[in-house]
Protein backbone atom coordinates (compact mmCIF):
# COMPACT_ATOMS: atom_id res chain seq x y z
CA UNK A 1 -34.79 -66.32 63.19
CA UNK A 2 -32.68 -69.25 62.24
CA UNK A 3 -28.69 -68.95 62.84
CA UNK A 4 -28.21 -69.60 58.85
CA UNK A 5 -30.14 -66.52 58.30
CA UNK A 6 -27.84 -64.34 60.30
CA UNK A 7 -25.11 -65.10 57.58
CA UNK A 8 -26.62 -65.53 54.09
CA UNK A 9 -24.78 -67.18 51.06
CA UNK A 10 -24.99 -65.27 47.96
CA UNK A 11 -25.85 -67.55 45.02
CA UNK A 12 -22.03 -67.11 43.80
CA UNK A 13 -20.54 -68.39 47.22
CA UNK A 14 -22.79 -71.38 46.97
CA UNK A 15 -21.86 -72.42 43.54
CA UNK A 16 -18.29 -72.31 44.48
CA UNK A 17 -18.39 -74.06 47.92
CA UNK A 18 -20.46 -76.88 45.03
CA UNK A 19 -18.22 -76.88 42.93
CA UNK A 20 -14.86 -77.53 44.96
CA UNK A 21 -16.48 -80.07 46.87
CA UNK A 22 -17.69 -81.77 43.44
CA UNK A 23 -14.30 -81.64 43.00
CA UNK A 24 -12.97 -83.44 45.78
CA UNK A 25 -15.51 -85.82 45.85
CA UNK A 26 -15.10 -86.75 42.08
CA UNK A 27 -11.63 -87.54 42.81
CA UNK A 28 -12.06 -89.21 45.63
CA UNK A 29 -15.12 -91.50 43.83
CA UNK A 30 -12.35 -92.22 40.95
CA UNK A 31 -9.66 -92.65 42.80
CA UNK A 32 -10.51 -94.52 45.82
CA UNK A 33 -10.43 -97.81 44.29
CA UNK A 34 -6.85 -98.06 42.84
CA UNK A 35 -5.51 -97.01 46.17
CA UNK A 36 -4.46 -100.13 49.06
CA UNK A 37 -3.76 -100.17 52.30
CA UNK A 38 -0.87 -102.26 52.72
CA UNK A 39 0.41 -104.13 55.92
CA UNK A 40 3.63 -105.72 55.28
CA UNK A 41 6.00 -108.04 57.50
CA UNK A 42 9.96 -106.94 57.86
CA UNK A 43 12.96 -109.08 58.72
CA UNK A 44 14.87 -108.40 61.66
CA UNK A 45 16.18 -104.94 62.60
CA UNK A 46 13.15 -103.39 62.30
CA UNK A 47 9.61 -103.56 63.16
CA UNK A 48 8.18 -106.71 63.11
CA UNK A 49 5.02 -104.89 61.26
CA UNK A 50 4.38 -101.86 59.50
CA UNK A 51 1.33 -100.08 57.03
CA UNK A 52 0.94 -97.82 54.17
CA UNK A 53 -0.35 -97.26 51.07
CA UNK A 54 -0.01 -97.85 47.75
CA UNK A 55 -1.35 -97.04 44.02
CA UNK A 56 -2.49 -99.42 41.37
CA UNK A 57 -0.65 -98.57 38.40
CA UNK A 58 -1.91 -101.61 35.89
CA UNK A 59 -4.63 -103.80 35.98
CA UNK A 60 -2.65 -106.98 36.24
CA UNK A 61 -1.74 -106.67 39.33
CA UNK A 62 1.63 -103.72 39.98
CA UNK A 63 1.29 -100.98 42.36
CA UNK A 64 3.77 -98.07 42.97
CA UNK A 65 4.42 -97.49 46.75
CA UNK A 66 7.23 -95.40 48.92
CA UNK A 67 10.62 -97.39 49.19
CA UNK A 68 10.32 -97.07 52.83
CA UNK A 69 7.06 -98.31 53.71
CA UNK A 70 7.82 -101.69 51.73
CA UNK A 71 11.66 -101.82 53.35
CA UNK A 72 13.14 -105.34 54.13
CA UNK A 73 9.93 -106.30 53.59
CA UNK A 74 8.95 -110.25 53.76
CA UNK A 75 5.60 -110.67 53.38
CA UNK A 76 2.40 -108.50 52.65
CA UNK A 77 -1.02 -107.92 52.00
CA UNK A 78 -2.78 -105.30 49.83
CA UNK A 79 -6.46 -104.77 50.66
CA UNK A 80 -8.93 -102.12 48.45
CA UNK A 81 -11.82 -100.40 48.83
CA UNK A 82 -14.33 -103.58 47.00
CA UNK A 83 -13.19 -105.30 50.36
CA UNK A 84 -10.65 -107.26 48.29
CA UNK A 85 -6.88 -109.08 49.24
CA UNK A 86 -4.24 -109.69 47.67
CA UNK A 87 -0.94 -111.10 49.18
CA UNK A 88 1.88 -108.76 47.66
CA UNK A 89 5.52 -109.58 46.65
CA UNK A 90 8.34 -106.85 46.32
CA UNK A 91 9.62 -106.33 42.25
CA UNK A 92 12.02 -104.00 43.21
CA UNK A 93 13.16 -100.84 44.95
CA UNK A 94 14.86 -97.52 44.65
CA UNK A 95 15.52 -95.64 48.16
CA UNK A 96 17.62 -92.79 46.26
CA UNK A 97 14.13 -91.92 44.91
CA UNK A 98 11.89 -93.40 47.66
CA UNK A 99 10.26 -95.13 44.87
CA UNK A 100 9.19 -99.21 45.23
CA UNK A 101 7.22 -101.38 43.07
CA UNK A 102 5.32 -104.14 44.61
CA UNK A 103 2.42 -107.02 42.47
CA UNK A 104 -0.81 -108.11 44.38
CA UNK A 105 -0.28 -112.22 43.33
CA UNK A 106 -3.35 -114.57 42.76
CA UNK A 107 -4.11 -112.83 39.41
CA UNK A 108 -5.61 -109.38 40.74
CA UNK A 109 -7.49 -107.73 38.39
CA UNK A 110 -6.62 -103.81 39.67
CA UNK A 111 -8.27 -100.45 38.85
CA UNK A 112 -5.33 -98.52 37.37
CA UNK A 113 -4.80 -95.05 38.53
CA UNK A 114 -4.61 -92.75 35.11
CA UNK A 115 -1.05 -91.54 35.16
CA UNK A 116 -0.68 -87.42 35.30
CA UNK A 117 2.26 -85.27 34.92
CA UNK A 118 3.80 -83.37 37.66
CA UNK A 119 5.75 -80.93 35.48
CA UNK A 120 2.58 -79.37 34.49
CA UNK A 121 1.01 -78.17 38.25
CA UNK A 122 1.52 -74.60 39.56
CA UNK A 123 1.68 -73.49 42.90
CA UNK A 124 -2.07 -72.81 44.34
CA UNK A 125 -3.44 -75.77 41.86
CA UNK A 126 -6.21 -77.87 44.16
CA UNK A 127 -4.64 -81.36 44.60
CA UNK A 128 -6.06 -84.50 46.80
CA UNK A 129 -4.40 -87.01 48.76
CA UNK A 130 -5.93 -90.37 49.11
CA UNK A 131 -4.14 -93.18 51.54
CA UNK A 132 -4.14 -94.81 54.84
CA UNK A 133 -2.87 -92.39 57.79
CA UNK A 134 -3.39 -94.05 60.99
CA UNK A 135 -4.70 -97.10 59.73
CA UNK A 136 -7.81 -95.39 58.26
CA UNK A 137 -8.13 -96.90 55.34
CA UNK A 138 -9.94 -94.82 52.09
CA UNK A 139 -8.89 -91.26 53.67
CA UNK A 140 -9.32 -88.10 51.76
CA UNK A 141 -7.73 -84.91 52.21
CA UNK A 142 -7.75 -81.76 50.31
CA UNK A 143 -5.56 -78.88 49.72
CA UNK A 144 -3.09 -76.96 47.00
CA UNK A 145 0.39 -77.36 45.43
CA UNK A 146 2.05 -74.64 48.55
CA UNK A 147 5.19 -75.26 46.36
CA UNK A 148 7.46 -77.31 43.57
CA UNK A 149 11.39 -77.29 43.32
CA UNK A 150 11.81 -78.59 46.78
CA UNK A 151 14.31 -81.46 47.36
CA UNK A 152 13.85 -84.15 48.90
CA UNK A 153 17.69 -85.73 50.57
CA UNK A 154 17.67 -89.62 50.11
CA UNK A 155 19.89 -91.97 51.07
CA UNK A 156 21.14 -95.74 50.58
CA UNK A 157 23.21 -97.16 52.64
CA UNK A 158 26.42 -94.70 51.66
CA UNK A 159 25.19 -93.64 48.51
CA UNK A 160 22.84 -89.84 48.83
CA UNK A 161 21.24 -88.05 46.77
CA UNK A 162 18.41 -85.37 46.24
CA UNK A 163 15.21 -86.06 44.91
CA UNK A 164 14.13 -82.79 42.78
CA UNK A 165 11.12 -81.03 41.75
CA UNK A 166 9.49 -82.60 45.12
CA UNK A 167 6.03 -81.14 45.62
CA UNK A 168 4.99 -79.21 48.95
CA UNK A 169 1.38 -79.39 49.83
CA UNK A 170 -0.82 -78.43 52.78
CA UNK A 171 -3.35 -81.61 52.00
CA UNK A 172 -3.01 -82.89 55.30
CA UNK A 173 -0.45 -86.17 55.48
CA UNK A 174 -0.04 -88.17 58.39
CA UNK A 175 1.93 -92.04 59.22
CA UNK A 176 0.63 -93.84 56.88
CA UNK A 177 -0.05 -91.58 54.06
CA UNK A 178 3.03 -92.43 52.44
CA UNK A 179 2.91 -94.69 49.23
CA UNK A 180 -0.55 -92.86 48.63
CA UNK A 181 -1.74 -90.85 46.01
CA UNK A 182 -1.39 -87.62 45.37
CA UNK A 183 -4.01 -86.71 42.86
CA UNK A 184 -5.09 -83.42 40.26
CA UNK A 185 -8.25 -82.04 39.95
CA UNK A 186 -9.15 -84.74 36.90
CA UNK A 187 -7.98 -87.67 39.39
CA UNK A 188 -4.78 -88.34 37.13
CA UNK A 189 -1.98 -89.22 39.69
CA UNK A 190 0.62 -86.61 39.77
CA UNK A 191 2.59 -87.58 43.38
CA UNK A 192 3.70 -90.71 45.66
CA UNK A 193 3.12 -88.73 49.26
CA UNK A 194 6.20 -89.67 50.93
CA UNK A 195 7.14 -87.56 53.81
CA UNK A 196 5.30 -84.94 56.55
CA UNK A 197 7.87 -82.59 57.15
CA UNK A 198 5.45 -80.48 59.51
CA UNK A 199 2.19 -79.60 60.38
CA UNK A 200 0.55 -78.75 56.76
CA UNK A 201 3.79 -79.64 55.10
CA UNK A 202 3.54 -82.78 53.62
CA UNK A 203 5.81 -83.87 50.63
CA UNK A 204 5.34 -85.63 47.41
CA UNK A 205 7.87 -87.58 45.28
CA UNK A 206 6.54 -86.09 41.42
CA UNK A 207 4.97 -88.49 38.62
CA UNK A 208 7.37 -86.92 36.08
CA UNK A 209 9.81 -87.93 32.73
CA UNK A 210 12.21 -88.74 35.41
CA UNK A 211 10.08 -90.97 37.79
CA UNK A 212 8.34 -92.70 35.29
CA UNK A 213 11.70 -94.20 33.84
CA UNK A 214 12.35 -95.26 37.50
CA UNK A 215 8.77 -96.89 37.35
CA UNK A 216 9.77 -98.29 34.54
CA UNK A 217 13.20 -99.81 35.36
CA UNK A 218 11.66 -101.32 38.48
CA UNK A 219 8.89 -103.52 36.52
CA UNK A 220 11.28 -104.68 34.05
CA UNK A 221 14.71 -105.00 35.97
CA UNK A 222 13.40 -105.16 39.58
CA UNK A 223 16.30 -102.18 39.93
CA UNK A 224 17.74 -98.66 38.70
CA UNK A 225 21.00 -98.40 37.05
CA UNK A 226 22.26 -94.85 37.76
CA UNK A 227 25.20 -93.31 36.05
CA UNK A 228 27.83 -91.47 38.13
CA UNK A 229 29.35 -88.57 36.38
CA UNK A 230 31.23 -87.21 39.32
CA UNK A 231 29.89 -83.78 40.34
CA UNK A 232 28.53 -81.83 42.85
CA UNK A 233 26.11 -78.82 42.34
CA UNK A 234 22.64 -77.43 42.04
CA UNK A 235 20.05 -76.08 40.35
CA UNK A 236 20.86 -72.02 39.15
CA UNK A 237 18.64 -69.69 37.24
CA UNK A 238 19.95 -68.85 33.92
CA UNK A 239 20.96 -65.46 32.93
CA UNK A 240 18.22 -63.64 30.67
CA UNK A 241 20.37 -63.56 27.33
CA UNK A 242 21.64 -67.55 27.96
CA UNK A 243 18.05 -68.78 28.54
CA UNK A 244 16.48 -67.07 25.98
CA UNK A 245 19.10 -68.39 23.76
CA UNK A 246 18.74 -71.79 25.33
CA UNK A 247 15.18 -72.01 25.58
CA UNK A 248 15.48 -72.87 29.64
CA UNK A 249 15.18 -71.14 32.94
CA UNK A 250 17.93 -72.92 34.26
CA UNK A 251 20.86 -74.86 34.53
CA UNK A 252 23.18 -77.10 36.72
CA UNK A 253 26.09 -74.99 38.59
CA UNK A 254 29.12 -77.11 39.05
CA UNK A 255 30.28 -76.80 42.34
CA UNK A 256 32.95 -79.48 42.70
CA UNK A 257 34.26 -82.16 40.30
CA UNK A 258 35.52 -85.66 42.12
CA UNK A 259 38.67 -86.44 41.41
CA UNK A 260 39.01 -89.31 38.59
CA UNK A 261 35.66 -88.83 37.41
CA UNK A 262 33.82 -89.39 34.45
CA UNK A 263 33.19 -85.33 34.79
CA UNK A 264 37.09 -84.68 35.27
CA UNK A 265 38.19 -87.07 32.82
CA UNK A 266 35.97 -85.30 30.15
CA UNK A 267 37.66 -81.68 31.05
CA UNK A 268 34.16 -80.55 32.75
CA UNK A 269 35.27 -78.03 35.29
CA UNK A 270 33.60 -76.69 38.57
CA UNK A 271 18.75 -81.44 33.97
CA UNK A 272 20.76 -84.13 34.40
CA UNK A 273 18.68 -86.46 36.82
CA UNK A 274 16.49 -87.98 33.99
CA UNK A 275 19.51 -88.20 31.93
CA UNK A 276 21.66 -90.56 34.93
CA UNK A 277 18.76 -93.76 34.63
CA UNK A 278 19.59 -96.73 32.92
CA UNK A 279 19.98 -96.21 29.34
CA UNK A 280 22.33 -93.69 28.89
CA UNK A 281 25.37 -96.04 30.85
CA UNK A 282 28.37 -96.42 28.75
CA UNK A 283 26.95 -94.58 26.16
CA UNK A 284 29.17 -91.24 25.02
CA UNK A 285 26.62 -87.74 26.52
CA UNK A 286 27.36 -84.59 25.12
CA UNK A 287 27.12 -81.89 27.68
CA UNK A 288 27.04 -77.79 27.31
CA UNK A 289 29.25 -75.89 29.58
CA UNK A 290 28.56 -72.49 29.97
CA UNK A 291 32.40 -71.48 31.23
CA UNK A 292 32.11 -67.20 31.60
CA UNK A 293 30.46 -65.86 28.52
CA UNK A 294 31.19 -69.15 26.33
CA UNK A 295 29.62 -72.43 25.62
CA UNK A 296 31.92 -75.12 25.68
CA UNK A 297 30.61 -79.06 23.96
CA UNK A 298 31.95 -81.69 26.14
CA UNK A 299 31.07 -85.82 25.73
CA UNK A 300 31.09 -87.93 28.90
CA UNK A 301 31.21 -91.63 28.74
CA UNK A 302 28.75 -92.33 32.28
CA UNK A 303 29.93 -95.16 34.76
CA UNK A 304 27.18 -97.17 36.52
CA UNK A 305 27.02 -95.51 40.70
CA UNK A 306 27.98 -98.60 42.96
């Protein structure tokens, strides 16, 4: 008797083993090509060399890649699956969301990723991470979405801040992951891997509203203009009568308002992320305070964060 026979697959079994690994393998067939494996030089105070990956996001030639894998960068090379090389040159870079944007020169003709939304996965949704851990170039792990919300702290030089809505995944991540994709079931890009934070904990920075104005800023500016309204605080749940009222889950608790302030100048007492890039500087924002049972309209003229 054969060893196989000893533990029989019912035809249902079968067709689902099939059908995940269909899954995994159609991403990996679409995907594969828009992702490189970058080696770039640094200047001095850090290595002399260093790898990663990174995602084709147009066909002329820009890629989206982790801040910190294309850091102080000087020179750099982007190679693909086709067995094609492209020198690279840095547009621009955003630490505070681990976000850089680099172009493959000589007139590449890329394979665009298709651009997903990370606002629409759920926890225990299949996702696939495509990138270059260890140097192995064209590596494909699977696993789920093991949780979204989680922050992410970021820092530049003394600036910090926290990088929400991060996505936790078991899809195995190792050095050299990061700047590589982190992909849905239909192979639409929906994460930049960025960190491992353990065994089977790896971390994602989300393709979101928020992330893609980032994107955005960095192809056109080569920068992010942030707005400083001068508070500290965190995400709260709602109570049930506000949010149904409000149409949201939740809100920002205002923990502390700095001194001076945009925030203290406007009389705001102790999702605003997407609302603090670029073109909302200078510009009066009208905020909703929910101070005990009562909403209170505020307007906040933003400062640009130095």
């Amino acid at each position: 008797m054969a060893v196989l026979d000893l533990f029989p697959q019912t035809g249902d079994e079968a067709d689902e083993l099939d059908a995940y690994s269909r899954t995994v393998s159609g991403v990996a067939e679409r995907l594969i090509p828009s992702v490189a494996s970058l080696r770039v030089g640094r200047s001095q105070g850090r290595s002399p060399q260093g790898s990663g990956s990174g995602v084709a996001i147009t066909a002329d030639g820009f890629l989206v890649t982790s801040a910190h894998v294309v850091a102080a960068t000087t020179s750099g090379s982007a190679s693909f699956s086709d067995g094609s090389e492209y020198e690279i040159e840095l547009v621009g870079a955003d630490p505070l969301s681990d976000l850089a944007i680099i172009r493959a020169k000589a007139g590449a003709q890329l394979q665009p990723a298709v651009i997903g939304d990370a606002d629409v996965l759920r926890v225990g949704q299949l996702v696939v991470a495509i990138g270059n851990p260890m140097g192995f170039a064209g590596s494909v792990t699977a696993g789920v979405v093991s949780a979204l919300g989680r922050s992410l702290p970021t820092s530049d030089g003394t600036t910090q801040r926290i990088v929400d809505n991060v996505i936790q995944t078991d899809a195995a991540l190792n050095p050299g992951n990061s700047g590589g994709a982190l992909a849905d079931n239909r192979a639409r890009l929906v994460g930049i891997n960025t960190a491992v934070a353990g065994f089977g904990l790896g971390l994602a920075v989300p393709i979101n509203a928020t992330t893609k104005l980032i994107i955005g800023a960095l192809i056109g500016e080569g920068r992010v203009r942030r707005g400083y309204l001068g508070i500290a605080g965190g995400t709260k749940p709602l109570p049930p009568v506000i949010a149904d009222r409000l149409a949201r889950k939740a809100g920002i608790e205002v923990l502390e308002v700095l001194a001076e302030s945009p925030a203290a100048k406007a009389g705001l007492k102790a999702d605003l992320q997407r609302l603090m890039v670029g073109a909302t500087l200078g510009r009066p924002l009208a905020i909703k305070v929910l101070r005990g049972k009562s909403f209170v309209d505020l307007k906040v003229a933003l400062v640009e964060l130095s």
